[in-house]
C-alpha atoms as a PDB file:
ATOM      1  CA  UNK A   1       0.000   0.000   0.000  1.00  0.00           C
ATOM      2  CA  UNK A   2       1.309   3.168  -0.926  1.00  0.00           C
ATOM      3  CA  UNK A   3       1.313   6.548   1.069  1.00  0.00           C
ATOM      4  CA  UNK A   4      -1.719   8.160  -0.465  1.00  0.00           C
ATOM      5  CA  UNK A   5      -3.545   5.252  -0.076  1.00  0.00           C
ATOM      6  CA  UNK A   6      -2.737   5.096   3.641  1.00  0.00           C
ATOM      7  CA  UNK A   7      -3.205   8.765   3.784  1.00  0.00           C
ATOM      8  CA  UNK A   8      -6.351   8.388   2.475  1.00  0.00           C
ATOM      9  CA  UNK A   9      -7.797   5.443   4.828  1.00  0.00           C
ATOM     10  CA  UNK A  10      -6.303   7.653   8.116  1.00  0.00           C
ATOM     11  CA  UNK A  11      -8.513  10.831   6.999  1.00  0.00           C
ATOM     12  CA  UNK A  12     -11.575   8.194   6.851  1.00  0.00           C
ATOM     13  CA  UNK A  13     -10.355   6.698  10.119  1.00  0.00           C
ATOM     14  CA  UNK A  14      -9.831  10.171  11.789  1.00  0.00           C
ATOM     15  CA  UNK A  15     -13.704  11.754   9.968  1.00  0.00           C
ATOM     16  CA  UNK A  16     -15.313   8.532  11.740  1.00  0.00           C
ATOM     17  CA  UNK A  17     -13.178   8.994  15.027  1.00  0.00           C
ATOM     18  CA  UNK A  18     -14.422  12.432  15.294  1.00  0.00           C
ATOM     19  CA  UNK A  19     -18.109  11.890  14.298  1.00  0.00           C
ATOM     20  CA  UNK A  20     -18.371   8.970  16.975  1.00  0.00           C
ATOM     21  CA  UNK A  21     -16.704  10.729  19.905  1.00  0.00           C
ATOM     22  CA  UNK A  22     -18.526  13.428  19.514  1.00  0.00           C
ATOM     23  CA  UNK A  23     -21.561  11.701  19.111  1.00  0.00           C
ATOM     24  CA  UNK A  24     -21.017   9.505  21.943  1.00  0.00           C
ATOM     25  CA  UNK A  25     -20.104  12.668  24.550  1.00  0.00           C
ATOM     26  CA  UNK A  26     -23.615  14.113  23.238  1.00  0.00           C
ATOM     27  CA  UNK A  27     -25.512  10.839  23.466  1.00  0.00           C
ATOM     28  CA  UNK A  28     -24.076  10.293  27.321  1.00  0.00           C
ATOM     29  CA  UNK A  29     -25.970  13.791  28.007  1.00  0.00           C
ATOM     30  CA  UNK A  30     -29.181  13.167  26.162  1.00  0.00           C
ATOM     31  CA  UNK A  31     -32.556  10.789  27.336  1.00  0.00           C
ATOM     32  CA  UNK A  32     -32.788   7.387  25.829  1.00  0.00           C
ATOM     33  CA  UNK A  33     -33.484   7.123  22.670  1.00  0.00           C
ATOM     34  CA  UNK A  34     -36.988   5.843  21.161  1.00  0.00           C
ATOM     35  CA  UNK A  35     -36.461   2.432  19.303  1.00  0.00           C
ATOM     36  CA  UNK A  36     -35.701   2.751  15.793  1.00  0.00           C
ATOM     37  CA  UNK A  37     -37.982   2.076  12.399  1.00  0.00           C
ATOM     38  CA  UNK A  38     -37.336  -0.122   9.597  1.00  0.00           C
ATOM     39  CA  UNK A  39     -35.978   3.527   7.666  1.00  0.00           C
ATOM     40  CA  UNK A  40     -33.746   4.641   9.896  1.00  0.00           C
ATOM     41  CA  UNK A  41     -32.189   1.239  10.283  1.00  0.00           C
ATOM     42  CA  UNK A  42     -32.098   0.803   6.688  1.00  0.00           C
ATOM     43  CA  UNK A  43     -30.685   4.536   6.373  1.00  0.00           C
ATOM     44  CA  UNK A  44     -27.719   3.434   8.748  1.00  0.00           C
ATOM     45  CA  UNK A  45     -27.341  -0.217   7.091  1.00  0.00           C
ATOM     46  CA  UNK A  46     -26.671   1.590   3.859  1.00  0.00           C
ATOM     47  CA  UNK A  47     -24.235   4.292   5.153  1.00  0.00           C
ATOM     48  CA  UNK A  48     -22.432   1.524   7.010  1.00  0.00           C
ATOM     49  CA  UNK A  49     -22.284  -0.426   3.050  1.00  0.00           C
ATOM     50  CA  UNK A  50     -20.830   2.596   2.007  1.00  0.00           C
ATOM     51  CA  UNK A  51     -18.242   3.121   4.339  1.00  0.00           C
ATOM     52  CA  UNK A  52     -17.302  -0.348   3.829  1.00  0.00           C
ATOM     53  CA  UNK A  53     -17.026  -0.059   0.314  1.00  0.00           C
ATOM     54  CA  UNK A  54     -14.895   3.293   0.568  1.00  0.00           C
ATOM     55  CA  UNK A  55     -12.373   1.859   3.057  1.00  0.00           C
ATOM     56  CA  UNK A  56     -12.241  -1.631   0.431  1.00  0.00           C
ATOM     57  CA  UNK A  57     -11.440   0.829  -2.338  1.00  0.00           C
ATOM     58  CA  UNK A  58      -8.909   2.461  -0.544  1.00  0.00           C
ATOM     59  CA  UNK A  59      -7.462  -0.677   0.574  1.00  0.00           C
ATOM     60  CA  UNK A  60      -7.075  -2.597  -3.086  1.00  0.00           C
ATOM     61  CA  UNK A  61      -5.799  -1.835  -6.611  1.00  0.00           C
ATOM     62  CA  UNK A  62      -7.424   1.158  -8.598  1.00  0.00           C
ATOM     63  CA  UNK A  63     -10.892  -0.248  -9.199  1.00  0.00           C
ATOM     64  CA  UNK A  64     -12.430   1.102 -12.485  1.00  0.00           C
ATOM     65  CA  UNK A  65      -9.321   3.474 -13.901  1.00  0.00           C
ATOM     66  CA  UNK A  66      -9.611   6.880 -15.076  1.00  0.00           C
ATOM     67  CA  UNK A  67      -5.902   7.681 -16.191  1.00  0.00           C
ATOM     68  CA  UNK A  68      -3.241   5.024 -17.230  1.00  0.00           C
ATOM     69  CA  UNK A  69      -0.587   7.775 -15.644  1.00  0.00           C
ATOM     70  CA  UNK A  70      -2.580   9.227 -13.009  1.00  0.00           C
ATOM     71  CA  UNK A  71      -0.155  10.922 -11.100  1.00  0.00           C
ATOM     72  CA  UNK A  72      -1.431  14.858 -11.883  1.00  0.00           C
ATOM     73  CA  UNK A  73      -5.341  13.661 -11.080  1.00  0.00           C
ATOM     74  CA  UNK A  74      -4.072  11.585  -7.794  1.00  0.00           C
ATOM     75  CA  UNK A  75      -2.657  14.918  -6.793  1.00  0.00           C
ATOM     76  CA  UNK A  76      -5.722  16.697  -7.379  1.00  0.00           C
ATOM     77  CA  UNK A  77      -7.895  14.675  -6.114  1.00  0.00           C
ATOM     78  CA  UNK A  78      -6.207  14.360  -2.516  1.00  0.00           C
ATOM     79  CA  UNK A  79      -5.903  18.094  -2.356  1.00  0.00           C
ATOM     80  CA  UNK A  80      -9.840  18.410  -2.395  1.00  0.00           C
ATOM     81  CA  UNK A  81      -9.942  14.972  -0.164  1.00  0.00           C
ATOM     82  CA  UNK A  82      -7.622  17.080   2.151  1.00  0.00           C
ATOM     83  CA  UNK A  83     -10.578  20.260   1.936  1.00  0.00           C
ATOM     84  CA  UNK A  84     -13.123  18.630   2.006  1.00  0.00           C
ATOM     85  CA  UNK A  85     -11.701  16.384   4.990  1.00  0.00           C
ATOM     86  CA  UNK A  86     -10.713  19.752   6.674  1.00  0.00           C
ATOM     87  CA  UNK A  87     -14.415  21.240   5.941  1.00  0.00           C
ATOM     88  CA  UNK A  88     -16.416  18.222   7.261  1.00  0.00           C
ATOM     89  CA  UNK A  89     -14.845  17.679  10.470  1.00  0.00           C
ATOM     90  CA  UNK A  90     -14.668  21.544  11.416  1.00  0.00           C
ATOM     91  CA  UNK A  91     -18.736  21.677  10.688  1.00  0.00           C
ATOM     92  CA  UNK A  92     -19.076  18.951  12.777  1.00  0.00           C
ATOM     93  CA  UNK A  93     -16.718  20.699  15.653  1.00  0.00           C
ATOM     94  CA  UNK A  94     -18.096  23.744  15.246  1.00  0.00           C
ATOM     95  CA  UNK A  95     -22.128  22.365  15.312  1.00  0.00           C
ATOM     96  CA  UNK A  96     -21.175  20.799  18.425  1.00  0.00           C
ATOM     97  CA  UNK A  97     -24.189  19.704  20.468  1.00  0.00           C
ATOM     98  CA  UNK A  98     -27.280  20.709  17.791  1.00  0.00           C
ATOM     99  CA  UNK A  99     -25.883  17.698  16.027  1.00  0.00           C
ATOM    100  CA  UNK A 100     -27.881  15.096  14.868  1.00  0.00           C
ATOM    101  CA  UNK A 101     -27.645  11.995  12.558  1.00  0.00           C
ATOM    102  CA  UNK A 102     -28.712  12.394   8.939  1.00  0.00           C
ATOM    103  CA  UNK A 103     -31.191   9.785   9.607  1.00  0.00           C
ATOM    104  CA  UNK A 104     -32.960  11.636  12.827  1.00  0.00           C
ATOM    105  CA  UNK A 105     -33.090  14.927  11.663  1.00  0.00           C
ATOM    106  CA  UNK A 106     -35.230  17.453  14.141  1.00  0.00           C
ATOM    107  CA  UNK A 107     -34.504  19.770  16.758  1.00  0.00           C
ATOM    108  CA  UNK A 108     -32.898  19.259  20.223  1.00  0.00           C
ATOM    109  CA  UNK A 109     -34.657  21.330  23.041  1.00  0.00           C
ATOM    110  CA  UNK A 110     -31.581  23.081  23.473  1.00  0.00           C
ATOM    111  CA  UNK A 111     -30.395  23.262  20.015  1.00  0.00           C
ATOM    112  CA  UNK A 112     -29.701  27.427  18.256  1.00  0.00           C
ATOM    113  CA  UNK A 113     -28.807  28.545  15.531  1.00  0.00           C
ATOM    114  CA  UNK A 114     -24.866  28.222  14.913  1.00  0.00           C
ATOM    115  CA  UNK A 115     -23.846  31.020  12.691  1.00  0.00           C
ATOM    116  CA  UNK A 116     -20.014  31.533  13.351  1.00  0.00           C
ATOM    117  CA  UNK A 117     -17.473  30.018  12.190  1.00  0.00           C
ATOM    118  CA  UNK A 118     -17.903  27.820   8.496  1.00  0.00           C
ATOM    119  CA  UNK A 119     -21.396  28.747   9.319  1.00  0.00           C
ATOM    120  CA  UNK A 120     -21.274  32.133   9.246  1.00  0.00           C
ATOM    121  CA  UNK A 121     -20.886  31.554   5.022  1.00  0.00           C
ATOM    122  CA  UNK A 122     -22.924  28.294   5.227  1.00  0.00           C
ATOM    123  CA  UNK A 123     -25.361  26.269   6.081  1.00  0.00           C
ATOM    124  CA  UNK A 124     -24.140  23.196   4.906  1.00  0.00           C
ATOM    125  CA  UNK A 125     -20.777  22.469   5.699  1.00  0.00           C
ATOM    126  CA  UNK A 126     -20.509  18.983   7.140  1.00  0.00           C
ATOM    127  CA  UNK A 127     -22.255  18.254   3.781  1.00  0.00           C
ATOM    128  CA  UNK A 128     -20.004  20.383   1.785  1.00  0.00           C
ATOM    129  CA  UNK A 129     -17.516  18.759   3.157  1.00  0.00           C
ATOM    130  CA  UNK A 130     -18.083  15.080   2.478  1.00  0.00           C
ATOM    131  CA  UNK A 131     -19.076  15.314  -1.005  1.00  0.00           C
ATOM    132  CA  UNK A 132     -15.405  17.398  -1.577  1.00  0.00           C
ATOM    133  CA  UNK A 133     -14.128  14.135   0.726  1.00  0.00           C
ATOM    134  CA  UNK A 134     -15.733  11.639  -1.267  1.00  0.00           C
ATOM    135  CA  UNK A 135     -15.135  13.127  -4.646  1.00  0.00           C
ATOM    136  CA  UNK A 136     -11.311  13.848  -4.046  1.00  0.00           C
ATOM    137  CA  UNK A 137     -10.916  10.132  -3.116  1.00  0.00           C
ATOM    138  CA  UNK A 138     -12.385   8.787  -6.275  1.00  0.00           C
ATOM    139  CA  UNK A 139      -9.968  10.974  -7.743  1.00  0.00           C
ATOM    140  CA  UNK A 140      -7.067  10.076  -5.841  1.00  0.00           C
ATOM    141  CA  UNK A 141      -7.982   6.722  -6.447  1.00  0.00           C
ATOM    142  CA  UNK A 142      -7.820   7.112  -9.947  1.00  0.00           C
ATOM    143  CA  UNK A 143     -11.724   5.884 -10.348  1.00  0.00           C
ATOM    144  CA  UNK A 144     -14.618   6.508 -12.514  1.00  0.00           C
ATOM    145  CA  UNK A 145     -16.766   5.877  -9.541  1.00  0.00           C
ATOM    146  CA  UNK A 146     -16.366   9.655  -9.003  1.00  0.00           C
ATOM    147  CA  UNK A 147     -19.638   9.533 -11.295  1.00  0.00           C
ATOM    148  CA  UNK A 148     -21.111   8.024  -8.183  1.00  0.00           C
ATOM    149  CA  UNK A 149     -20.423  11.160  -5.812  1.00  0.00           C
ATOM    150  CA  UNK A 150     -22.197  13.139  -8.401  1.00  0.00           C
ATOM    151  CA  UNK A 151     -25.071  11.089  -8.134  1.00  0.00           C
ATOM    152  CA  UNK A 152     -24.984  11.886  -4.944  1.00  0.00           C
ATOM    153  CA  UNK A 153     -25.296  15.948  -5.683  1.00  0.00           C
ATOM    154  CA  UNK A 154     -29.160  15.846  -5.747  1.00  0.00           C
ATOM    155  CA  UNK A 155     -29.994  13.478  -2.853  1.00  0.00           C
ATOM    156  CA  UNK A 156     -27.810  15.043  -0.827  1.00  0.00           C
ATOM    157  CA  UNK A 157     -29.172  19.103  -1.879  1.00  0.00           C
ATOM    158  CA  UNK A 158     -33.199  17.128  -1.590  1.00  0.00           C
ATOM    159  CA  UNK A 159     -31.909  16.337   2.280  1.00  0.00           C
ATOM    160  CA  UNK A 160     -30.379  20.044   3.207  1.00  0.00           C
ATOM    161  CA  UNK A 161     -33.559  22.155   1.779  1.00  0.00           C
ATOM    162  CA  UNK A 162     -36.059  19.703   3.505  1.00  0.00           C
ATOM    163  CA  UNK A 163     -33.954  20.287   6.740  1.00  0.00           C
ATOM    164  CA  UNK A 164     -34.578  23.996   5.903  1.00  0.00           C
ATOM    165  CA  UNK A 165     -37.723  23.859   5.889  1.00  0.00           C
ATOM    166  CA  UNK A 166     -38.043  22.374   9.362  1.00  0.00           C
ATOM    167  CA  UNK A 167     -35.630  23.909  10.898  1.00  0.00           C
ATOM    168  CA  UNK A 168     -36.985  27.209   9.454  1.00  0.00           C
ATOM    169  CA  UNK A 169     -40.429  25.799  10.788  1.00  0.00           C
ATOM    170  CA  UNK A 170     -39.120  24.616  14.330  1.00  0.00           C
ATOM    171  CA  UNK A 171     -35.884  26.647  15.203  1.00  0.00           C
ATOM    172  CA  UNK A 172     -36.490  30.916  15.749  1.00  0.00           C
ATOM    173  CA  UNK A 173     -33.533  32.988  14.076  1.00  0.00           C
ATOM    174  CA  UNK A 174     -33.142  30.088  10.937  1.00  0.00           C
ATOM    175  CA  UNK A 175     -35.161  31.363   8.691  1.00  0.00           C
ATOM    176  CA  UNK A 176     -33.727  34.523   9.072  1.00  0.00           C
ATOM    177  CA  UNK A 177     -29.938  32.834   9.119  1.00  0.00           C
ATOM    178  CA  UNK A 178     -31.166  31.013   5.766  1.00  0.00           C
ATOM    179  CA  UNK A 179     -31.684  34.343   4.137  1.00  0.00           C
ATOM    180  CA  UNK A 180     -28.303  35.599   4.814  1.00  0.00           C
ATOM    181  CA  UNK A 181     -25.891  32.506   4.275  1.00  0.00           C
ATOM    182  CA  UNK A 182     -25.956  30.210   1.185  1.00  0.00           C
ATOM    183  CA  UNK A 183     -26.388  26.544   0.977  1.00  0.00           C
ATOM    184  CA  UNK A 184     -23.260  24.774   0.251  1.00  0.00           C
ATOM    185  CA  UNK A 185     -20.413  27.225  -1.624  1.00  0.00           C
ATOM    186  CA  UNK A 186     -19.862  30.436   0.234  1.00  0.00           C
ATOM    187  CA  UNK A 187     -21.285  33.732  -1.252  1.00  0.00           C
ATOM    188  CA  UNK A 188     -22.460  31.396  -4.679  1.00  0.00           C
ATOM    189  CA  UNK A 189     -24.622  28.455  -3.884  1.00  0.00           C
END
């Protein structure tokens, strides 16, 4: 295994380190949890498959080529791994405790608005952040399954406005925060 490779798996290692942690420290401060529905365990099932796949990919020979000499596009591609690594883990830091998992979105009785920080420029960062993650590995990998991450553009933009609208709905100050931050690329989108 070579040194981007390994690179690679310890910025997945170190995004799941943080997200767990942190998720634990809030969970040991929260009430019980209700039991979960067939969705939500599906929705975790799935993102579990994925991060299986990922670290596989990482882990074996280039899987579906893009380049025969890749070396230019391997370069590329772990410079926006390194953003959006960088991006998605100082969203998560900097949500803190209004965190929630994709799959039990809502608000937390103490839960504000955050609007410092990445989100003073956006409201999306963690998201932001993994789809720059995911679609500098494929690159550094050297894979056409780059394609993939941006089929995952649209699901992904579906999930942040319907968590606008609720939170906009459920949370005072966000629709208000909404009008003056964008979505996902500072001062553009």
């Amino acid at each position: 295994m070579d040194w981007l490779r390994l690179y690679l798996l310890g910025g997945l290692v170190l995004h799941k380190l943080v997200w767990e942690v942190l998720k634990r420290r809030q969970d040991s401060q929260a009430p019980p949890a209700p039991s979960q529905d067939l969705k939500t365990l599906l929705v975790k099932a799935v993102k579990l498959g994925i991060l299986l796949a990922i670290v596989a990919q990482t882990l074996l020979p280039d899987f579906l080529p893009i380049a025969r000499e890749p070396g230019a596009l391997r370069l590329w591609g772990a410079a926006i791994y390194t953003a959006g690594l960088a991006i998605a883990i100082t969203g998560r830091l900097q949500l803190g405790g209004n965190w929630l998992d994709i799959e039990s979105a809502g608000v937390l009785d103490h839960q504000r608005v955050v609007n410092t920080g990445l989100y003073r420029y956006i409201r999306h960062p963690i998201y932001t952040g993994d789809l720059l993650l995911l679609l500098g590995l494929e690159l550094a990998l050297n894979s056409w399954c780059v394609l993939l991450v941006i089929l995952l553009a649209p699901p992904v933009l579906l999930k942040a406005i319907a968590e606008e609208r609720m939170l906009s709905r459920t949370l005072p100050g966000y629709g208000d925060y909404c009008r003056r931050t964008k979505r996902f690329v500072p001062f553009v989108v």
